[in-house]
ModelCIF file with pLDDT and N, C-alpha, C, O atoms, coordinates in Angstrom:
data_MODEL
#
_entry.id   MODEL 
#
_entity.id                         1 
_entity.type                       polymer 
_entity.pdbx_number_of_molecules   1 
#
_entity_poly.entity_id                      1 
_entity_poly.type                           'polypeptide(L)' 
_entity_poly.nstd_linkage                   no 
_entity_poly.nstd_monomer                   no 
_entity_poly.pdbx_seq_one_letter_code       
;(UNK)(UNK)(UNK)(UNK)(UNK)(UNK)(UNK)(UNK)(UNK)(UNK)(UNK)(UNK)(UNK)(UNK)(UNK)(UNK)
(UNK)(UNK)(UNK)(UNK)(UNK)(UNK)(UNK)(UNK)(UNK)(UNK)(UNK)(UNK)(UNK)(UNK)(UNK)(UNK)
(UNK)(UNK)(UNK)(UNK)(UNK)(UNK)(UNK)(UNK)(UNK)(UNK)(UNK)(UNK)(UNK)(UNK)(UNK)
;
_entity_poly.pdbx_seq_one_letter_code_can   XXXXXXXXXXXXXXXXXXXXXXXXXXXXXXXXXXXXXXXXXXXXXXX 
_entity_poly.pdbx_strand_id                 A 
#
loop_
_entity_poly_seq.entity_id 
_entity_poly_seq.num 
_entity_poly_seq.mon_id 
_entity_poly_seq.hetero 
1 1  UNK n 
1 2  UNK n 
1 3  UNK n 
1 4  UNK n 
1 5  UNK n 
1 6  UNK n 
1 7  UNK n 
1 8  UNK n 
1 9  UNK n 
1 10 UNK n 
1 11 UNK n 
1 12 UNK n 
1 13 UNK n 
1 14 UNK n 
1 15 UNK n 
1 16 UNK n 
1 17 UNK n 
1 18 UNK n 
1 19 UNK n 
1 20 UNK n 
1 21 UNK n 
1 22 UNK n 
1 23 UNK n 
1 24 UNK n 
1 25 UNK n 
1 26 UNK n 
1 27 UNK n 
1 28 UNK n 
1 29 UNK n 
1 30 UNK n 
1 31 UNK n 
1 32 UNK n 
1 33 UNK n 
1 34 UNK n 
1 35 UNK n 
1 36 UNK n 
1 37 UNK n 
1 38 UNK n 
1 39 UNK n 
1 40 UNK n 
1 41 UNK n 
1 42 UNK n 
1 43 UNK n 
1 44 UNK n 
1 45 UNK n 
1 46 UNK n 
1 47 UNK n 
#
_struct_asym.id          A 
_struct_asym.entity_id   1 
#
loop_
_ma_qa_metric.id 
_ma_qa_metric.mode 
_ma_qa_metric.name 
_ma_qa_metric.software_group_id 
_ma_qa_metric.type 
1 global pLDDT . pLDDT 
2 local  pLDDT . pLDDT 
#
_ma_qa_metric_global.metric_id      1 
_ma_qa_metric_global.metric_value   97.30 
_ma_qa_metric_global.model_id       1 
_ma_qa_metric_global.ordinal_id     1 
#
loop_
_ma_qa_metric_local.label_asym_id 
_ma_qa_metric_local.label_comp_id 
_ma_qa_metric_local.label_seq_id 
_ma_qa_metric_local.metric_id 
_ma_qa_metric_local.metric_value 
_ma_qa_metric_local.model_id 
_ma_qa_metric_local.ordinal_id 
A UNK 1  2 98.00 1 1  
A UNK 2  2 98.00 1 2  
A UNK 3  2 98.00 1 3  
A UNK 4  2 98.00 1 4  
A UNK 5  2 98.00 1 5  
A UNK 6  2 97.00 1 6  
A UNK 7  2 95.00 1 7  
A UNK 8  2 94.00 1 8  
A UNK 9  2 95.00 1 9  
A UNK 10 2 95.00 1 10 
A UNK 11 2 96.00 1 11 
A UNK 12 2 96.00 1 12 
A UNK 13 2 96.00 1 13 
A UNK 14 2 98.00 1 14 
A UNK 15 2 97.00 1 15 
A UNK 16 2 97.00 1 16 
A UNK 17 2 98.00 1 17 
A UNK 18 2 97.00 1 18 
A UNK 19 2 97.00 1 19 
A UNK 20 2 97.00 1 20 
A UNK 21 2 98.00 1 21 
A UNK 22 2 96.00 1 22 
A UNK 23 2 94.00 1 23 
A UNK 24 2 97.00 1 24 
A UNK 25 2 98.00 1 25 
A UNK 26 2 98.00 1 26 
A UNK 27 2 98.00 1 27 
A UNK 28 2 98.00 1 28 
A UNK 29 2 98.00 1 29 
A UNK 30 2 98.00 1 30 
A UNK 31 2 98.00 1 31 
A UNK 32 2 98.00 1 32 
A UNK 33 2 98.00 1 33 
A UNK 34 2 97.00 1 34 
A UNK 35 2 98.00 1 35 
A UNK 36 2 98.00 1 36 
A UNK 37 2 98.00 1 37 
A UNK 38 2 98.00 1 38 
A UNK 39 2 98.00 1 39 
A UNK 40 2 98.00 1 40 
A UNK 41 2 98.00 1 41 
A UNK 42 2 98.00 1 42 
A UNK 43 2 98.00 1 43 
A UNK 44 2 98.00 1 44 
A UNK 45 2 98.00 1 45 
A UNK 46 2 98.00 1 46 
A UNK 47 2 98.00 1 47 
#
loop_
_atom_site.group_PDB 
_atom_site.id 
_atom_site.type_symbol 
_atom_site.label_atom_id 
_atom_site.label_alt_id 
_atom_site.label_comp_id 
_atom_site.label_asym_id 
_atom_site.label_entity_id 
_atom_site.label_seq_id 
_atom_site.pdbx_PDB_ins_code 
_atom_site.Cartn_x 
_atom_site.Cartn_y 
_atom_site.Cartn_z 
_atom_site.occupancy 
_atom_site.B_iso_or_equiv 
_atom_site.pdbx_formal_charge 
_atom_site.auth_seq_id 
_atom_site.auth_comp_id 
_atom_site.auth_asym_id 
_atom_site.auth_atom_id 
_atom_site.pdbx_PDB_model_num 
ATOM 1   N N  . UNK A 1 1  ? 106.181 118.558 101.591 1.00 98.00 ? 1  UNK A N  1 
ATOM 2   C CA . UNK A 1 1  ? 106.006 119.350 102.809 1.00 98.00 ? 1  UNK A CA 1 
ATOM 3   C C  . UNK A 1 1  ? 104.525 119.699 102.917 1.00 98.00 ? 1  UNK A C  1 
ATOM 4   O O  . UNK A 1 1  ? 103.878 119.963 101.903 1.00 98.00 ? 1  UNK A O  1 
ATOM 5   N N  . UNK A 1 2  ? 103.985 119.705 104.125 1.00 98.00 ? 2  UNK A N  1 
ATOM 6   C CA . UNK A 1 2  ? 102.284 119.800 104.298 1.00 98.00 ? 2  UNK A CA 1 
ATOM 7   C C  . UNK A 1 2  ? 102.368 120.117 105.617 1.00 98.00 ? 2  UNK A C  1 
ATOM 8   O O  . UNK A 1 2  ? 103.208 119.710 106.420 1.00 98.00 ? 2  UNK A O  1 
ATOM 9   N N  . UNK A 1 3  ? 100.881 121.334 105.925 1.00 98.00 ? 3  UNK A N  1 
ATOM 10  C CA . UNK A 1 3  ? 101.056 122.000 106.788 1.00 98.00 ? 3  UNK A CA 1 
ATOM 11  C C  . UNK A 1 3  ? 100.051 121.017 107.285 1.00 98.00 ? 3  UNK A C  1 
ATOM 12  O O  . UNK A 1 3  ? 99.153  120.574 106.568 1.00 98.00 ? 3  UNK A O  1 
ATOM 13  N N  . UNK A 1 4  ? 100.239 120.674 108.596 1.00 98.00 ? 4  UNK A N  1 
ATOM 14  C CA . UNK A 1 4  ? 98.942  119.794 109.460 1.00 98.00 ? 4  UNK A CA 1 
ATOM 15  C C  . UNK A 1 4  ? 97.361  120.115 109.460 1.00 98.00 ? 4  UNK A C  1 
ATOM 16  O O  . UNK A 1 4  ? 96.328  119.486 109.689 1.00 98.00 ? 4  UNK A O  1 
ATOM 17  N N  . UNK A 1 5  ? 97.664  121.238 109.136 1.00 98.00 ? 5  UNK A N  1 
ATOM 18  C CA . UNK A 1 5  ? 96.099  121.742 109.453 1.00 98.00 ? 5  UNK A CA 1 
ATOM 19  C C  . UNK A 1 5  ? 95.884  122.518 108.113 1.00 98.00 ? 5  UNK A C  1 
ATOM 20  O O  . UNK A 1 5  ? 95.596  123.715 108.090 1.00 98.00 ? 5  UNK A O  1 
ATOM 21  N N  . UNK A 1 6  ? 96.058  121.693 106.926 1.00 97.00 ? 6  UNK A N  1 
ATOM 22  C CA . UNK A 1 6  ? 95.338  122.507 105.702 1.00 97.00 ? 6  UNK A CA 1 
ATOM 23  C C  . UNK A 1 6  ? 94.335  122.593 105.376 1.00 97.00 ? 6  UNK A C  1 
ATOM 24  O O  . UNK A 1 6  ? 93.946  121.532 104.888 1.00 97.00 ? 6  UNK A O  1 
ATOM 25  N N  . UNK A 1 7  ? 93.242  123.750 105.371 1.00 95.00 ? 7  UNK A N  1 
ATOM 26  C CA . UNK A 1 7  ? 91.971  123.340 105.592 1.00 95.00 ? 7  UNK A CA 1 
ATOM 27  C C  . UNK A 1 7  ? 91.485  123.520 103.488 1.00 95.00 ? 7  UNK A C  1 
ATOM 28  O O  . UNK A 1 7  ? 90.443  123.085 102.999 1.00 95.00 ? 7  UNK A O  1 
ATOM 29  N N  . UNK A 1 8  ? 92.495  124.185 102.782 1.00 94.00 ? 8  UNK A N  1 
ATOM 30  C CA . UNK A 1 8  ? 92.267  123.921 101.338 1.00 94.00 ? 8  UNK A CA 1 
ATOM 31  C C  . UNK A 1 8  ? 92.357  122.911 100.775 1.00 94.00 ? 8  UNK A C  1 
ATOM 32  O O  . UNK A 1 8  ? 91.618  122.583 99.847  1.00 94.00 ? 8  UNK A O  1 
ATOM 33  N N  . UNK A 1 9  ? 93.536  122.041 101.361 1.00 95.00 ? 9  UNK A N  1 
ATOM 34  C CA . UNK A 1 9  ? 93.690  120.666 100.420 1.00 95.00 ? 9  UNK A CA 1 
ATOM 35  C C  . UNK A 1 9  ? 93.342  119.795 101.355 1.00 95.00 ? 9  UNK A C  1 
ATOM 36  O O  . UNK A 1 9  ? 93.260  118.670 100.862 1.00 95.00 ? 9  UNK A O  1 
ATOM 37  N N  . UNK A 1 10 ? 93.033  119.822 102.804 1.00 95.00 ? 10 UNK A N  1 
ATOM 38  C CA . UNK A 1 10 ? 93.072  118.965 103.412 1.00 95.00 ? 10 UNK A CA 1 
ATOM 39  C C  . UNK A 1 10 ? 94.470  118.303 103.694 1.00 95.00 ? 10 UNK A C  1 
ATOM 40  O O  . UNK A 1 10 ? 95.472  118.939 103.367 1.00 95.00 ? 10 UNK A O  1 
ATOM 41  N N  . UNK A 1 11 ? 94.609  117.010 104.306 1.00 96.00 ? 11 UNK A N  1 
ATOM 42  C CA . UNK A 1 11 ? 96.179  116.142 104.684 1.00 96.00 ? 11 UNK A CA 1 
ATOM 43  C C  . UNK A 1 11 ? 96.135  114.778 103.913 1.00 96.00 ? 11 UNK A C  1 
ATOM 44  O O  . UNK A 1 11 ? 97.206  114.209 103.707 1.00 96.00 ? 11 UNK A O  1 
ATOM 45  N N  . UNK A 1 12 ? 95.060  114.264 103.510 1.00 96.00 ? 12 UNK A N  1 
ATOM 46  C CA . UNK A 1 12 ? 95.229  112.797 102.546 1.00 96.00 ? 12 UNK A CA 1 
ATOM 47  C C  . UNK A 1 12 ? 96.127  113.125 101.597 1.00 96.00 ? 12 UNK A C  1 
ATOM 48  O O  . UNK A 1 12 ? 97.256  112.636 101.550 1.00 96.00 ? 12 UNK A O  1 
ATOM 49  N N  . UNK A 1 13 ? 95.676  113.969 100.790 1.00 96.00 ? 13 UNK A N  1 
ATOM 50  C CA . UNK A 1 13 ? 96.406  114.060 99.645  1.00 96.00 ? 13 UNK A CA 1 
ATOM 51  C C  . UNK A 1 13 ? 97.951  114.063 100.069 1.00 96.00 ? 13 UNK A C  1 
ATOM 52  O O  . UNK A 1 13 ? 98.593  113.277 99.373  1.00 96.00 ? 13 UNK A O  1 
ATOM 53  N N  . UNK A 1 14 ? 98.618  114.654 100.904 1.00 98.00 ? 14 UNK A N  1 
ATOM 54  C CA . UNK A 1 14 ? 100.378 114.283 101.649 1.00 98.00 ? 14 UNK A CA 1 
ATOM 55  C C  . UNK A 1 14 ? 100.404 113.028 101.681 1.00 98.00 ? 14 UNK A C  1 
ATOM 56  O O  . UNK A 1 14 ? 101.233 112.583 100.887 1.00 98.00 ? 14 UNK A O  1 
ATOM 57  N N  . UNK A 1 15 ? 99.762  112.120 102.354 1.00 97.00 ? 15 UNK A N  1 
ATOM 58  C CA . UNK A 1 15 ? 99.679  111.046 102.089 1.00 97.00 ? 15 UNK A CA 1 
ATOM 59  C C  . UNK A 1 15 ? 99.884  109.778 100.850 1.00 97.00 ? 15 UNK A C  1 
ATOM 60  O O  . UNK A 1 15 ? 100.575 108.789 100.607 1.00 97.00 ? 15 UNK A O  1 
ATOM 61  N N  . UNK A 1 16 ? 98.933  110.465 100.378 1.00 97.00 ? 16 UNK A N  1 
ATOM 62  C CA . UNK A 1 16 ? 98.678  109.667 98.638  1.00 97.00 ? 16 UNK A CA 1 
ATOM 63  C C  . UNK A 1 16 ? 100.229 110.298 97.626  1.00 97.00 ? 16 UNK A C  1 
ATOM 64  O O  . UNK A 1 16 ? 100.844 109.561 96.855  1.00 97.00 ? 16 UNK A O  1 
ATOM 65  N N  . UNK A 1 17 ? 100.515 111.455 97.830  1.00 98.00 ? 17 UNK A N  1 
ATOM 66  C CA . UNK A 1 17 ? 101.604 111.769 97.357  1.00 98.00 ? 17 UNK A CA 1 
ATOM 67  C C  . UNK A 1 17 ? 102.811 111.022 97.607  1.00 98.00 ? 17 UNK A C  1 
ATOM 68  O O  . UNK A 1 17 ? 103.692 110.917 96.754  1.00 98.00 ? 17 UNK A O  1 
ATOM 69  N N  . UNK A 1 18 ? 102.895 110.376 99.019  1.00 97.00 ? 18 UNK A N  1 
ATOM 70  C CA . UNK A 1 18 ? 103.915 110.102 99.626  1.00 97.00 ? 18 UNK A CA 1 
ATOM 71  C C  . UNK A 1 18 ? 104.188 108.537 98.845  1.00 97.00 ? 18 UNK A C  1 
ATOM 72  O O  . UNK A 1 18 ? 105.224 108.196 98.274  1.00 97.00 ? 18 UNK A O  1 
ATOM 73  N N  . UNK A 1 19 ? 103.035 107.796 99.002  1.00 97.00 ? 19 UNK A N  1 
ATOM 74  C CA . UNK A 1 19 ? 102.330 106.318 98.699  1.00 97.00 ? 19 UNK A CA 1 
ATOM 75  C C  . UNK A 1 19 ? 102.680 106.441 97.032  1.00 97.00 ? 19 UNK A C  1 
ATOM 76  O O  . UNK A 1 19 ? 102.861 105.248 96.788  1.00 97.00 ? 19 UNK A O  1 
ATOM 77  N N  . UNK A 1 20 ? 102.830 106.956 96.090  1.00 97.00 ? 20 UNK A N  1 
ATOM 78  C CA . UNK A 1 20 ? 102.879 107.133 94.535  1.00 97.00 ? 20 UNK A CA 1 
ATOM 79  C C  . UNK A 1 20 ? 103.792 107.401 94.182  1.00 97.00 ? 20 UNK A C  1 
ATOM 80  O O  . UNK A 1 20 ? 104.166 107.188 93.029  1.00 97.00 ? 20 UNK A O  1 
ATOM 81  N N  . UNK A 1 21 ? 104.514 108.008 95.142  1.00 98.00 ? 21 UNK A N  1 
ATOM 82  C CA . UNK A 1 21 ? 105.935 109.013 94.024  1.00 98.00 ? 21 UNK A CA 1 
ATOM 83  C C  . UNK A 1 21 ? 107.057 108.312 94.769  1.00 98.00 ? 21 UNK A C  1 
ATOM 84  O O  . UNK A 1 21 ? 107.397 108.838 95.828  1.00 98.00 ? 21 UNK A O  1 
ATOM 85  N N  . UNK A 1 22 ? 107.750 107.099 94.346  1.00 96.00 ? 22 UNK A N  1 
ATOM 86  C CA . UNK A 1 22 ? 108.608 106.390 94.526  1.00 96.00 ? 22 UNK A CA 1 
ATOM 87  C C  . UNK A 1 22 ? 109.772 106.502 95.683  1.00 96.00 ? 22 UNK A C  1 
ATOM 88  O O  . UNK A 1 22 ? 109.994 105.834 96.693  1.00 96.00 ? 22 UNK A O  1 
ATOM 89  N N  . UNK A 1 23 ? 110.376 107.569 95.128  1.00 94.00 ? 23 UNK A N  1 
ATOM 90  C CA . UNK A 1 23 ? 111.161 108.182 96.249  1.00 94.00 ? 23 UNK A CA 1 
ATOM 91  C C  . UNK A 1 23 ? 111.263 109.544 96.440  1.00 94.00 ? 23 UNK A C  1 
ATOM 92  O O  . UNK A 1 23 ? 111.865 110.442 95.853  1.00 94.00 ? 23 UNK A O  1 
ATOM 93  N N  . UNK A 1 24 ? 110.283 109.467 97.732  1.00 97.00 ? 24 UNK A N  1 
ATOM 94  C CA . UNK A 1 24 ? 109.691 110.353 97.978  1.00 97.00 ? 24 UNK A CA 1 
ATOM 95  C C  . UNK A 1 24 ? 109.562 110.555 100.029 1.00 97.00 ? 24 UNK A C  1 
ATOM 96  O O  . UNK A 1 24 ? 109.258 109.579 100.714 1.00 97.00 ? 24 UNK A O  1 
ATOM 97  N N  . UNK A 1 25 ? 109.732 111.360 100.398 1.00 98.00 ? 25 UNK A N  1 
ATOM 98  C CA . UNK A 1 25 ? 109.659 111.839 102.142 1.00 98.00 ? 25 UNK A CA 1 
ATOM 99  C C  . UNK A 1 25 ? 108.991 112.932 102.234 1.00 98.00 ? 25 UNK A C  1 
ATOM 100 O O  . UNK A 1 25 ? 108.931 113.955 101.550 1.00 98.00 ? 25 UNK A O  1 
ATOM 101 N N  . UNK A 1 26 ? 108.135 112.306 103.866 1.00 98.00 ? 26 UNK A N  1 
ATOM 102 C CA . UNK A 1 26 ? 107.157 113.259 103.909 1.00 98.00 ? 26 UNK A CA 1 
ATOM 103 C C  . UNK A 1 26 ? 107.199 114.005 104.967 1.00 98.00 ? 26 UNK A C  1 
ATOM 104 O O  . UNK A 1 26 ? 107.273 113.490 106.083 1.00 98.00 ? 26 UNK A O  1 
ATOM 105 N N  . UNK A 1 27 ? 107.153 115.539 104.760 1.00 98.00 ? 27 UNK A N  1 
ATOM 106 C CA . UNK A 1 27 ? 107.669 116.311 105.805 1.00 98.00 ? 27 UNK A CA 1 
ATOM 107 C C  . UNK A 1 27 ? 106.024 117.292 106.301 1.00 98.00 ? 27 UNK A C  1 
ATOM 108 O O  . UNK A 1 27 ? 105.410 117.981 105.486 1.00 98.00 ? 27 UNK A O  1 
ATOM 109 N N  . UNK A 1 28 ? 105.536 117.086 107.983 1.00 98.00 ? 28 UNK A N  1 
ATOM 110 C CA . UNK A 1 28 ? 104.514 117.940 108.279 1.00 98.00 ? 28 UNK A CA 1 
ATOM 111 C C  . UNK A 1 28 ? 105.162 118.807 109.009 1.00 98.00 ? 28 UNK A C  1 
ATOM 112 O O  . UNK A 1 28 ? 106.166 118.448 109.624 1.00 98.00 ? 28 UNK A O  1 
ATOM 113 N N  . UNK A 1 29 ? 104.699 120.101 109.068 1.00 98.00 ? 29 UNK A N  1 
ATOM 114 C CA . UNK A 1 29 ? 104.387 121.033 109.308 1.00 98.00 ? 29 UNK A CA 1 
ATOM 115 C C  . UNK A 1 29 ? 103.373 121.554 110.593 1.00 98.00 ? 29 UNK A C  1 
ATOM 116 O O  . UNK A 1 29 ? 102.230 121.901 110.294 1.00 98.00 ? 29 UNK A O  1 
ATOM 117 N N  . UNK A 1 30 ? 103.714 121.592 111.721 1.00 98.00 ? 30 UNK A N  1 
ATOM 118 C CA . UNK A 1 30 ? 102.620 121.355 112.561 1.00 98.00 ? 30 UNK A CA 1 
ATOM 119 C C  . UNK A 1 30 ? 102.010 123.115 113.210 1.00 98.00 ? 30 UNK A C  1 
ATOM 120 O O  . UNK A 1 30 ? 102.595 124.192 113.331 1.00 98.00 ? 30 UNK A O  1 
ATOM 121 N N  . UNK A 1 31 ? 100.503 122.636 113.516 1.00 98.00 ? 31 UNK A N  1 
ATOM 122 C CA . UNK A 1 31 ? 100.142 124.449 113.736 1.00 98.00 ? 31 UNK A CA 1 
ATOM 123 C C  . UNK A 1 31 ? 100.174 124.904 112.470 1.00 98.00 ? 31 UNK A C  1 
ATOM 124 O O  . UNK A 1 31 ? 100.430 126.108 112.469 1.00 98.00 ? 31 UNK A O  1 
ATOM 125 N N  . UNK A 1 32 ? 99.994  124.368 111.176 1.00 98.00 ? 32 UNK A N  1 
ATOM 126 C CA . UNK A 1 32 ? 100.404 125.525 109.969 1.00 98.00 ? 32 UNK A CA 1 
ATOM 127 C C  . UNK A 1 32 ? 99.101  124.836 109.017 1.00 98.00 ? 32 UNK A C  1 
ATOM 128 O O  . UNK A 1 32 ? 98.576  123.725 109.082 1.00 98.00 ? 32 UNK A O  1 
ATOM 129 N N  . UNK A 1 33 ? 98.858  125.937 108.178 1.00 98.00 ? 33 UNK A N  1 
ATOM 130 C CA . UNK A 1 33 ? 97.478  125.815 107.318 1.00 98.00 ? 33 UNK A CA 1 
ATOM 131 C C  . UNK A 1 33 ? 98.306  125.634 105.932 1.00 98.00 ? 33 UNK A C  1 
ATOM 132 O O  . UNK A 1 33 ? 99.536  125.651 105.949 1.00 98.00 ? 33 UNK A O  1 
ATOM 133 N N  . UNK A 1 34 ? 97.608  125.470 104.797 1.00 97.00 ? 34 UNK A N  1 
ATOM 134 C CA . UNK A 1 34 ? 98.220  125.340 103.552 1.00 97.00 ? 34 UNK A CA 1 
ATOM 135 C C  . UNK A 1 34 ? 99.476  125.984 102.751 1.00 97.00 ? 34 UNK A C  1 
ATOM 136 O O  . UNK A 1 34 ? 99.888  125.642 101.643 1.00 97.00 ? 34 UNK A O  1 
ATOM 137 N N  . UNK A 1 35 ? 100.040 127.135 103.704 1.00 98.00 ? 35 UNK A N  1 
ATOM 138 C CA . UNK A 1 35 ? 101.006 127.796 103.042 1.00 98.00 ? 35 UNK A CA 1 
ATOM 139 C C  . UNK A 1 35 ? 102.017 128.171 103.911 1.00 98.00 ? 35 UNK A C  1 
ATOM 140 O O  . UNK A 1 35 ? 102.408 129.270 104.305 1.00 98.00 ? 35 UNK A O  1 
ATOM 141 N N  . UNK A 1 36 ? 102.544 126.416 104.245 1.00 98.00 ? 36 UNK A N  1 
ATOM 142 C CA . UNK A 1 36 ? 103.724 126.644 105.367 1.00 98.00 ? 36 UNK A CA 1 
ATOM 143 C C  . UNK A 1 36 ? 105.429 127.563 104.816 1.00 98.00 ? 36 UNK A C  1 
ATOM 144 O O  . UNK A 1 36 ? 106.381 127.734 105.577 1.00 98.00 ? 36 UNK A O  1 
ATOM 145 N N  . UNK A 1 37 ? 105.377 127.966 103.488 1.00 98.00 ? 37 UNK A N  1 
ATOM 146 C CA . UNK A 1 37 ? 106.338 128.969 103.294 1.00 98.00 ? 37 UNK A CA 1 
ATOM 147 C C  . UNK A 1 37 ? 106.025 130.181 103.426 1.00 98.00 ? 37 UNK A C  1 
ATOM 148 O O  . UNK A 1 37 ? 107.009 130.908 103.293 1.00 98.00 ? 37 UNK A O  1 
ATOM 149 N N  . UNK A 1 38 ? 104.530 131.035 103.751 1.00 98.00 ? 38 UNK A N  1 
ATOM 150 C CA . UNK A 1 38 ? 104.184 131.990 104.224 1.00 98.00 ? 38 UNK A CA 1 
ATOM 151 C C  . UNK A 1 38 ? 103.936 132.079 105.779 1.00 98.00 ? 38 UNK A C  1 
ATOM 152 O O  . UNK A 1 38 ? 104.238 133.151 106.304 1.00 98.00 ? 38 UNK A O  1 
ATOM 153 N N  . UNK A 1 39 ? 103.396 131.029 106.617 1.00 98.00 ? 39 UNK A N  1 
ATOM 154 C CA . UNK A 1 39 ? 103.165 130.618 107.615 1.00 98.00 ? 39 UNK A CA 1 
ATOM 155 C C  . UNK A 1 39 ? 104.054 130.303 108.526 1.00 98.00 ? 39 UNK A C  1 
ATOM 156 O O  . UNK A 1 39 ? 104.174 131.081 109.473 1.00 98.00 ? 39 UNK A O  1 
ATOM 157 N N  . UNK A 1 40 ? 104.797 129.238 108.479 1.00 98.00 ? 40 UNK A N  1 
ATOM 158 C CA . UNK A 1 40 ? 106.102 128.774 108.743 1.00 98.00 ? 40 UNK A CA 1 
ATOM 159 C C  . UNK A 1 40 ? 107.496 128.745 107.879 1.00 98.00 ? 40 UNK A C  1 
ATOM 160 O O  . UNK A 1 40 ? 107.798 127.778 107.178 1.00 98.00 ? 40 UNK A O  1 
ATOM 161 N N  . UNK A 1 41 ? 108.113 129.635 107.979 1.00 98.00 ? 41 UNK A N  1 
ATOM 162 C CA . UNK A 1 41 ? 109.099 130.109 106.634 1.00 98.00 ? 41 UNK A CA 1 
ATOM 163 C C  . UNK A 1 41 ? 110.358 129.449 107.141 1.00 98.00 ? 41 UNK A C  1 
ATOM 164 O O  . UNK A 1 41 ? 111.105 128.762 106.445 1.00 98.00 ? 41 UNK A O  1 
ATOM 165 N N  . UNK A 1 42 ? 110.537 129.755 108.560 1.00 98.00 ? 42 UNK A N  1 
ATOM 166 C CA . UNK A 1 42 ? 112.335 128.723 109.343 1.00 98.00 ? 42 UNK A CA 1 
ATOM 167 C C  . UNK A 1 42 ? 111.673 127.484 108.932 1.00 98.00 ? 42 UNK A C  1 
ATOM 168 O O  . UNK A 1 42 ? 111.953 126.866 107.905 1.00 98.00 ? 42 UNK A O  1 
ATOM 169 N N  . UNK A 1 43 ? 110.735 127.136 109.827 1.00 98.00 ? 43 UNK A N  1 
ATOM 170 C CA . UNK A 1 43 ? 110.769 125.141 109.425 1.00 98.00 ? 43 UNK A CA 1 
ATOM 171 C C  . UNK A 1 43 ? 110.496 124.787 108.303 1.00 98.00 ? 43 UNK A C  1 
ATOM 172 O O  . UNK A 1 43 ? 110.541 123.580 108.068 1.00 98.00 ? 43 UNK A O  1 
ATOM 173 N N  . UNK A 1 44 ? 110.117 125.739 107.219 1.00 98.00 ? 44 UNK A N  1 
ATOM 174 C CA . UNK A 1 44 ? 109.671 125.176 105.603 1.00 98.00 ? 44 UNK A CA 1 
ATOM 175 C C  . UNK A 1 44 ? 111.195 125.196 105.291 1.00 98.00 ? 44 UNK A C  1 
ATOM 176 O O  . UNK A 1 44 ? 111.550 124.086 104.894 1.00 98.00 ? 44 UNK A O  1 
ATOM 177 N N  . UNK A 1 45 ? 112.194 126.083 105.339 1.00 98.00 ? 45 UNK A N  1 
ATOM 178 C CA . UNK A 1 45 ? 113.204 126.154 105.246 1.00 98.00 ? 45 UNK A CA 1 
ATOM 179 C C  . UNK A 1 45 ? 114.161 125.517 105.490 1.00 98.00 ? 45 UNK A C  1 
ATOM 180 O O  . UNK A 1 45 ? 115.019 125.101 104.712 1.00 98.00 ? 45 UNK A O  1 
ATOM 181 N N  . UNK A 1 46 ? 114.061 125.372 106.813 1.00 98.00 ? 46 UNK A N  1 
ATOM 182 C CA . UNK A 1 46 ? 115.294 124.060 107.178 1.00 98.00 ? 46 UNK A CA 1 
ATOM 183 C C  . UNK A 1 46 ? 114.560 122.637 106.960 1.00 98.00 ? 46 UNK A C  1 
ATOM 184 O O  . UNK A 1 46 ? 115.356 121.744 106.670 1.00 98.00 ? 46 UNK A O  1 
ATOM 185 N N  . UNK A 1 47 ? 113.403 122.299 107.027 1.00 98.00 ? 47 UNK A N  1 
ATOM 186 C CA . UNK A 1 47 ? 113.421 121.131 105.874 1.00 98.00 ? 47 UNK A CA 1 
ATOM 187 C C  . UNK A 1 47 ? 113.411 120.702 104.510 1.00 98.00 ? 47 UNK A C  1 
ATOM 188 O O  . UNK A 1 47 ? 113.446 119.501 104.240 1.00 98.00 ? 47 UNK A O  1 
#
């Protein structure tokens, strides 16, 4: 899960995570900065 607009880690790294870890899905977060369970807590939640 990655918030679109993380300005700490940036968004590659969601990426590269996604690309490495076998089975693996990638869920964004949109409008949200690095801490979409403080930020966005329903959509961190229901995905």
């Amino acid at each position: 899960i990655w918030g679109q607009n993380d300005q700490i880690l940036g968004t590659k790294a969601a990426q590269t995570f996604q690309q490495k870890i076998p089975n693996s899905t990638l869920v964004w977060i949109d409008r949200c900065g690095h801490v979409p369970h403080l930020e966005k807590p329903q959509e961190t939640a229901k995905a």
